[in-house]
Protein backbone atom coordinates (compact mmCIF):
# COMPACT_ATOMS: atom_id res chain seq x y z
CA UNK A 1 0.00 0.00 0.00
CA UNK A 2 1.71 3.41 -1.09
CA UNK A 3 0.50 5.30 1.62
CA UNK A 4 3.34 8.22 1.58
CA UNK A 5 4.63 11.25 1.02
CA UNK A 6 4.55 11.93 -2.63
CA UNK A 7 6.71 15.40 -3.47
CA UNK A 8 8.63 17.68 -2.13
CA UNK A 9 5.47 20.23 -2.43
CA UNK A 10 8.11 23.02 -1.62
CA UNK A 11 11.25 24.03 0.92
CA UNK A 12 12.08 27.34 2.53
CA UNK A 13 14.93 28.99 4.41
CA UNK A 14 15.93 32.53 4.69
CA UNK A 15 19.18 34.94 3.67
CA UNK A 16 20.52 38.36 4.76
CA UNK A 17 19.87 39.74 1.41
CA UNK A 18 17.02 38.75 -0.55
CA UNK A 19 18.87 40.90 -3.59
CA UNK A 20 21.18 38.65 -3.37
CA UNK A 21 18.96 35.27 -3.61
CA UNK A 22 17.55 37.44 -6.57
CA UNK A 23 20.92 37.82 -8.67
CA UNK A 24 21.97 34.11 -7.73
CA UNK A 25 18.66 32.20 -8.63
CA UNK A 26 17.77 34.22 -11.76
CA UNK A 27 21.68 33.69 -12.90
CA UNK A 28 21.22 30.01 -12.66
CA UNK A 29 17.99 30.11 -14.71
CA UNK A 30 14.70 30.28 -12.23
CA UNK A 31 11.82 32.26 -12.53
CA UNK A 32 12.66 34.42 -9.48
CA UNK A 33 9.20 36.42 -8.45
CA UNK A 34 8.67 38.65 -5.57
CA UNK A 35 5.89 37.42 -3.38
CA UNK A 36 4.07 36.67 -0.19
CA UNK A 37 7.16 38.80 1.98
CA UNK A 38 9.53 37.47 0.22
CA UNK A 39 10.91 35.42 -3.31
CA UNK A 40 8.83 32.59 -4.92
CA UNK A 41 10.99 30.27 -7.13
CA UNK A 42 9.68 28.77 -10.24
CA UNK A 43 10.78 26.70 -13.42
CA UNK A 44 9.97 28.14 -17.10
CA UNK A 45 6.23 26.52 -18.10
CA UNK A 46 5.26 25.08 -14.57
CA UNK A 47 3.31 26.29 -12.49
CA UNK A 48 4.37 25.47 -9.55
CA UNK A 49 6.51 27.32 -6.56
CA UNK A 50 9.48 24.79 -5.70
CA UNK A 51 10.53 27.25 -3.35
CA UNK A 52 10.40 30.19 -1.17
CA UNK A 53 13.24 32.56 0.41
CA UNK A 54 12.60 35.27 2.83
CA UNK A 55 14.89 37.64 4.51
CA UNK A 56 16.16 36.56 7.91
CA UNK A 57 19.47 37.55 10.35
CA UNK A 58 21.08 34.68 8.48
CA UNK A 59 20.83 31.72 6.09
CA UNK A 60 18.54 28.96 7.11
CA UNK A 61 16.51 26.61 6.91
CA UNK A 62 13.09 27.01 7.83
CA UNK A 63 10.65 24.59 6.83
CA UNK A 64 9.89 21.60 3.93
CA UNK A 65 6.38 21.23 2.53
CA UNK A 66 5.60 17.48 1.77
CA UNK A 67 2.73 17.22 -0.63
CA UNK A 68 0.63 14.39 0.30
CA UNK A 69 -3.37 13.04 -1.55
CA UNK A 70 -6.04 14.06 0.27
CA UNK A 71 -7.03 10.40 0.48
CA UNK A 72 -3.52 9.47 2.41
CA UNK A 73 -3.65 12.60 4.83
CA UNK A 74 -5.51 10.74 7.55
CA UNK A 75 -3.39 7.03 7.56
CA UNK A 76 -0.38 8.85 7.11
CA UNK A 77 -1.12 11.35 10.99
CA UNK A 78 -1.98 8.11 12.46
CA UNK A 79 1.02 6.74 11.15
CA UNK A 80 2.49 10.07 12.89
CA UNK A 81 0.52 9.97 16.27
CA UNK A 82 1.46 6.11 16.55
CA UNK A 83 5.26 6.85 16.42
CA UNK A 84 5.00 10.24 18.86
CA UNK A 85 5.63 12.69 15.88
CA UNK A 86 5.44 15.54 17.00
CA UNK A 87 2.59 17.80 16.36
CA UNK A 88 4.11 21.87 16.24
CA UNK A 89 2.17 25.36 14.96
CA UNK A 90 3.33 26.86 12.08
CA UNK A 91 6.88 28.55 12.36
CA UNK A 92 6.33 31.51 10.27
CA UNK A 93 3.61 33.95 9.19
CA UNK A 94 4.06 33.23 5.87
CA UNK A 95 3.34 29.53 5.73
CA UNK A 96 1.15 27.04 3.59
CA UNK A 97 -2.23 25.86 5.00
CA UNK A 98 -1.23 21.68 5.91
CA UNK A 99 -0.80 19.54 9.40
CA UNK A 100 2.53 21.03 11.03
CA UNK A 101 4.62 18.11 12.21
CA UNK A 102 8.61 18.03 13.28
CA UNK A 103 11.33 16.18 12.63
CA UNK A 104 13.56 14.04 14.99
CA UNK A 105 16.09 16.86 14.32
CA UNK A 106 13.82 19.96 14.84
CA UNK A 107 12.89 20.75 11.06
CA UNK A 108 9.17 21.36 10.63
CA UNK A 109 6.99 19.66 7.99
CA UNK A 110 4.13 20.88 6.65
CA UNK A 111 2.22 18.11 5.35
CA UNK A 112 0.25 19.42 2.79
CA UNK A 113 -2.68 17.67 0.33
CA UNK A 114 -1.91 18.81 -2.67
CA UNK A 115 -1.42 17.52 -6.72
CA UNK A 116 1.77 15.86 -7.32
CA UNK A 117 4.14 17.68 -8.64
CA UNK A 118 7.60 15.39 -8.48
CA UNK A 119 7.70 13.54 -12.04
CA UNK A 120 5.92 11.14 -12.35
CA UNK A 121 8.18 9.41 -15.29
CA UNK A 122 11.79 10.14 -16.22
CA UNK A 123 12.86 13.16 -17.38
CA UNK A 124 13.36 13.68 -21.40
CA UNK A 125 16.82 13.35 -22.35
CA UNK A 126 18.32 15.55 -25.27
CA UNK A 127 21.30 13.85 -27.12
CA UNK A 128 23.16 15.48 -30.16
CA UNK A 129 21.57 13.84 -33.67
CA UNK A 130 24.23 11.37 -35.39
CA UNK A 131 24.87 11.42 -38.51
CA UNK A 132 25.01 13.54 -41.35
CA UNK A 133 27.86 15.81 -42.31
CA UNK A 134 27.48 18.71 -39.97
CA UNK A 135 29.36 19.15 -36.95
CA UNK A 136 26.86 17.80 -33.69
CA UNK A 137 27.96 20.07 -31.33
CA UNK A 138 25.78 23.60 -30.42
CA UNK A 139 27.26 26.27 -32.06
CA UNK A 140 28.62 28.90 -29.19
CA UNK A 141 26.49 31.86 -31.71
CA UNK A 142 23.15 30.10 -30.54
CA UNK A 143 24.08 29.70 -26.77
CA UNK A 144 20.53 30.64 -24.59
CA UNK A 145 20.38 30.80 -20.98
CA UNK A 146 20.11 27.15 -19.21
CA UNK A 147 16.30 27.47 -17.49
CA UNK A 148 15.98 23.90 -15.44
CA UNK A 149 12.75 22.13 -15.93
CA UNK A 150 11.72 21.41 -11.98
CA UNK A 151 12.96 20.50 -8.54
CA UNK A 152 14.65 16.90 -8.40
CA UNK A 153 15.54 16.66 -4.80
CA UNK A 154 16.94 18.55 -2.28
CA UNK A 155 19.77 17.27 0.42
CA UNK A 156 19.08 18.00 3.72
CA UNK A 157 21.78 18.41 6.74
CA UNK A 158 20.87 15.87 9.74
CA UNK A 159 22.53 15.26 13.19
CA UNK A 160 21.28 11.17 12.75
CA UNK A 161 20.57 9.95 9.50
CA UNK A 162 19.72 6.63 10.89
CA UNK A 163 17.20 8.74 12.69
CA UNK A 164 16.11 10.95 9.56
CA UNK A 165 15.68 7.38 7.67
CA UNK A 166 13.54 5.41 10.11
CA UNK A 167 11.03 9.11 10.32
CA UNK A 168 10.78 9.51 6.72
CA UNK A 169 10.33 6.12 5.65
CA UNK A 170 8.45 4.59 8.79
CA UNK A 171 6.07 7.65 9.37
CA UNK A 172 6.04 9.14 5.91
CA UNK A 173 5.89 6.11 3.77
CA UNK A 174 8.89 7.44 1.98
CA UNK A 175 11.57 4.39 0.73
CA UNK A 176 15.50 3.99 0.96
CA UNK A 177 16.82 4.29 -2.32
CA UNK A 178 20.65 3.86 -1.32
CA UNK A 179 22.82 4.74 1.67
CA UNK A 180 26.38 5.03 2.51
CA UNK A 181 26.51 3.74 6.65
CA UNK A 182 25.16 6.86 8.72
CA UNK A 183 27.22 9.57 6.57
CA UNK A 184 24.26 9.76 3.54
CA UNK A 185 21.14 8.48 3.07
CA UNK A 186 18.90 8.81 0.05
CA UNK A 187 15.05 8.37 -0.12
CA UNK A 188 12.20 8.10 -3.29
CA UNK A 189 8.25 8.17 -3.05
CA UNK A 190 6.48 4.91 -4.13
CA UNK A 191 4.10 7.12 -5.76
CA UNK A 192 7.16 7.52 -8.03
CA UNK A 193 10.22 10.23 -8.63
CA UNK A 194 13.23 10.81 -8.97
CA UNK A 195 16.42 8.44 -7.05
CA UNK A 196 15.90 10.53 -4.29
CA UNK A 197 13.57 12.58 -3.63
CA UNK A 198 15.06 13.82 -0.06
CA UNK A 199 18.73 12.78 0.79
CA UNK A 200 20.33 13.23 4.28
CA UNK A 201 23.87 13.97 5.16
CA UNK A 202 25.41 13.82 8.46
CA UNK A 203 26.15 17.00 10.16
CA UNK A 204 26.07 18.75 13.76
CA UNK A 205 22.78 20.50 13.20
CA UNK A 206 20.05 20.55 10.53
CA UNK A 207 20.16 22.83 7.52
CA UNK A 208 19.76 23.00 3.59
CA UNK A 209 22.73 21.10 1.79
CA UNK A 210 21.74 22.12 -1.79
CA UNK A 211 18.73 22.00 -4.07
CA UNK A 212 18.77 20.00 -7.31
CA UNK A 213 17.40 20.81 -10.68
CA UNK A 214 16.64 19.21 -13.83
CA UNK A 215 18.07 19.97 -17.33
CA UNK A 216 18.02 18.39 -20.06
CA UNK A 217 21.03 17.29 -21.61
CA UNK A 218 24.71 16.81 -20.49
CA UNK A 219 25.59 20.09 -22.52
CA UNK A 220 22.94 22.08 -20.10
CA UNK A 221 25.17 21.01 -17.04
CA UNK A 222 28.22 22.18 -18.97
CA UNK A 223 26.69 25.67 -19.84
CA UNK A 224 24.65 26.19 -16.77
CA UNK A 225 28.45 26.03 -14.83
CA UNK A 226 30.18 28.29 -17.40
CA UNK A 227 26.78 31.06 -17.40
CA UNK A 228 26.74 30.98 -13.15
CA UNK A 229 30.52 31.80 -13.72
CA UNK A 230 29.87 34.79 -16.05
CA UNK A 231 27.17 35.87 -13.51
CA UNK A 232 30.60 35.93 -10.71
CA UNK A 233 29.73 32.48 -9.39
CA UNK A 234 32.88 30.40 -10.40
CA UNK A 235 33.35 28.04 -7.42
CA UNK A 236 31.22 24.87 -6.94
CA UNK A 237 31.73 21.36 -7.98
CA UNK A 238 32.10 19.29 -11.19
CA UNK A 239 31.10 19.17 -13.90
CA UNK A 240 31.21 15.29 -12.69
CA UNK A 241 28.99 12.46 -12.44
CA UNK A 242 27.65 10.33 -9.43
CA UNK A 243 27.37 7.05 -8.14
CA UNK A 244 24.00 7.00 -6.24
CA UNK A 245 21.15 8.09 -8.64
CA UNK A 246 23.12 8.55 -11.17
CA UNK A 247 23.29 12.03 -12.79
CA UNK A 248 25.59 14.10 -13.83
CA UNK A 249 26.16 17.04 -12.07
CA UNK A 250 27.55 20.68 -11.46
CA UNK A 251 26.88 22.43 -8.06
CA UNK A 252 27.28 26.15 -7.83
CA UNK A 253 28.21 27.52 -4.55
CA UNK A 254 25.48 30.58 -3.51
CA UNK A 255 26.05 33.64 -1.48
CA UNK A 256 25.68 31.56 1.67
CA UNK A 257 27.80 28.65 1.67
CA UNK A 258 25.16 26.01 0.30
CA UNK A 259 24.59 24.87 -3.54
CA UNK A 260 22.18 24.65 -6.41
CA UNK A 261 22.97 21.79 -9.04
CA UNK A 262 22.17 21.46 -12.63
CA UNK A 263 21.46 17.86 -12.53
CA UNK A 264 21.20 15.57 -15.46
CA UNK A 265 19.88 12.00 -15.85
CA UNK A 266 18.97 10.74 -12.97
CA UNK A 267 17.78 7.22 -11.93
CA UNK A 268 13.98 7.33 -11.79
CA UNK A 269 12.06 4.75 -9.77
CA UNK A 270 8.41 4.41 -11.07
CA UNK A 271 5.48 3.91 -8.88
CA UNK A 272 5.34 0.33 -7.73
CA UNK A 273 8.88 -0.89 -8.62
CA UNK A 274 10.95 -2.26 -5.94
CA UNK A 275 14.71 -0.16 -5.96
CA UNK A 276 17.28 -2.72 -4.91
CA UNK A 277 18.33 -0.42 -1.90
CA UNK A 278 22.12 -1.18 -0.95
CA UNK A 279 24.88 0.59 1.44
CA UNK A 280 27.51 1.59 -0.42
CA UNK A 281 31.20 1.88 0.74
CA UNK A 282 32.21 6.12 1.04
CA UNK A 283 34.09 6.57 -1.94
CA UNK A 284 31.24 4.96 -4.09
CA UNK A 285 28.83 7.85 -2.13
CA UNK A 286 29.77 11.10 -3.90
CA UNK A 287 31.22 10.29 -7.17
CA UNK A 288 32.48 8.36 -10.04
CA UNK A 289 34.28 10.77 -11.75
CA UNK A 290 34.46 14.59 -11.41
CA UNK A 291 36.90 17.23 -9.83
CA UNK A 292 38.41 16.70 -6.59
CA UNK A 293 35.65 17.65 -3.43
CA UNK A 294 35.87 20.74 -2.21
CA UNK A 295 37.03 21.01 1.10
CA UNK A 296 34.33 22.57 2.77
CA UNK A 297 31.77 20.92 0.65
CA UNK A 298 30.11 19.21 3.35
CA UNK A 299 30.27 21.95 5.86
CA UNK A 300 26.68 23.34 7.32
CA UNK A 301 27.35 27.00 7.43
CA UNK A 302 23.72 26.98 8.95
CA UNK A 303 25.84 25.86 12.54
CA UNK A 304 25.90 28.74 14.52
CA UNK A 305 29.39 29.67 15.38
CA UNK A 306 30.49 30.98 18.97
């Protein structure tokens, strides 16, 4: 019975300078829009709000939105109240309407019944045509802005994944995709999405890790790092490609310490097929190939500092 979460409905946090969340996310390719106190962020042709950021003392993470069906709302809080979950009010004015719940480590949920809005099948993959007796690559003349299609995941900062693993699945119906021990976990609905739909990483406090969007093709990863480095955003990781789910990626450090990543090709797990969930040793749990890690790639800047 898929009685779960089914999308990452949407995920806030706030920044110092919401000019600055402005420059960075319409650089990368969002549809940034000034709304409800603070910024809305969209993808080109959908309507949906994957996002919100509003102005705070300093960056963090302030609440996920998990969209759920109307008819698994009331299974899925007895699920809750059966494990002690947590019931909380909303922590902000500026909030969606849903059942506030928290998190082993603090973060509050909003569940909220609403339409799915992960994908529901893989993304479209764009490939250069073979053949012929032109040249396949883009010409450099024709170069347009890289606009990602939607939210893919986002990776969350957790003092216990073990902890994070055992909430989501056991009281949210979410699955384990893959997992390396207790330093990352990764999670999918059964309703269907992407390899992970919510991923975990060990750290002393929660906070946001990065968000992930979909392009297209391998050359929109490419150009969406070389554009964020016009814009003055040069330092990130990859282009590279990983082990768990997947995609290839680039990750683009923001104002703030944490990432957005052009993701491409992902693993997709459609509704009612069983993922073959394994740990996987550390080195297999950030890459295949790519640059070397930055050295503070893992660091939560959301840990307050004495």
């Amino acid at each position: 019975m898929n009685t779960a979460v089914h999308s990452v409905h949407e995920f806030a946090f706030c920044v110092p300078d919401l000019e600055a969340a402005v420059h960075f996310y319409s650089s990368f390719g969002l549809d940034v829009r000034r709304e409800a106190g603070g910024l809305g962020l969209y993808t080109d042709g959908h309507a949906q709000r994957w996002g919100r950021v509003l102005e705070g003392g300093r960056k963090q993470l302030l609440w996920l939105a998990l969209g759920v069906y109307q008819q698994d709302l009331a299974a899925l809080l007895a699920r809750c109240d059966a494990q002690q979950v947590r019931r909380i009010a909303p922590p902000h004015a500026e909030v969606p309407d849903g059942v506030w719940i928290a998190a082993p480590d603090g973060v509050a949920i909003c569940l909220q019944v609403a339409a799915k809005c992960s994908p529901s099948e893989k993304a479209p993959r764009e490939f250069a045509p073979e053949g012929g007796h032109a040249g396949r690559a883009p010409c450099r003349s024709a170069i347009r802005q890289v606009r990602p299609t939607h939210l893919s995941h986002i990776l969350l900062f957790t003092p216990d994944v073990n902890a994070a693993v055992e909430f989501y699945c056991a009281a949210l119906g979410l699955r384990l995709s893959d997992r390396s021990g207790d330093i990352i976990a990764f999670v999918h609905s059964p309703h269907g999405s992407d390899h992970h739909l919510l991923a975990f990483a060990r750290s002393a406090a929660p906070g946001l890790h990065h968000s992930s969007w979909n392009v297209n093709s391998f050359d929109a990863v490419g150009l969406g790092a070389q554009q964020m480095a016009q814009a003055g955003y040069p330092d990130g990781w990859g282009v590279g490609r990983h082990v768990l789910g997947s995609n290839y990626f680039r990750y683009v450090r923001d104002p703030w310490g944490s990432y957005a990543e052009y993701s491409f090709d992902i693993d997709f797990i459609a509704a009612g097929v069983q993922w073959p969930a394994a740990d996987y040793p550390p080195e297999d749990s950030l890459y295949v190939w790519g640059p070397a890690l930055p050295a503070d790639f893992v660091t939560n800047h959301e840990v307050p500092t004495m």
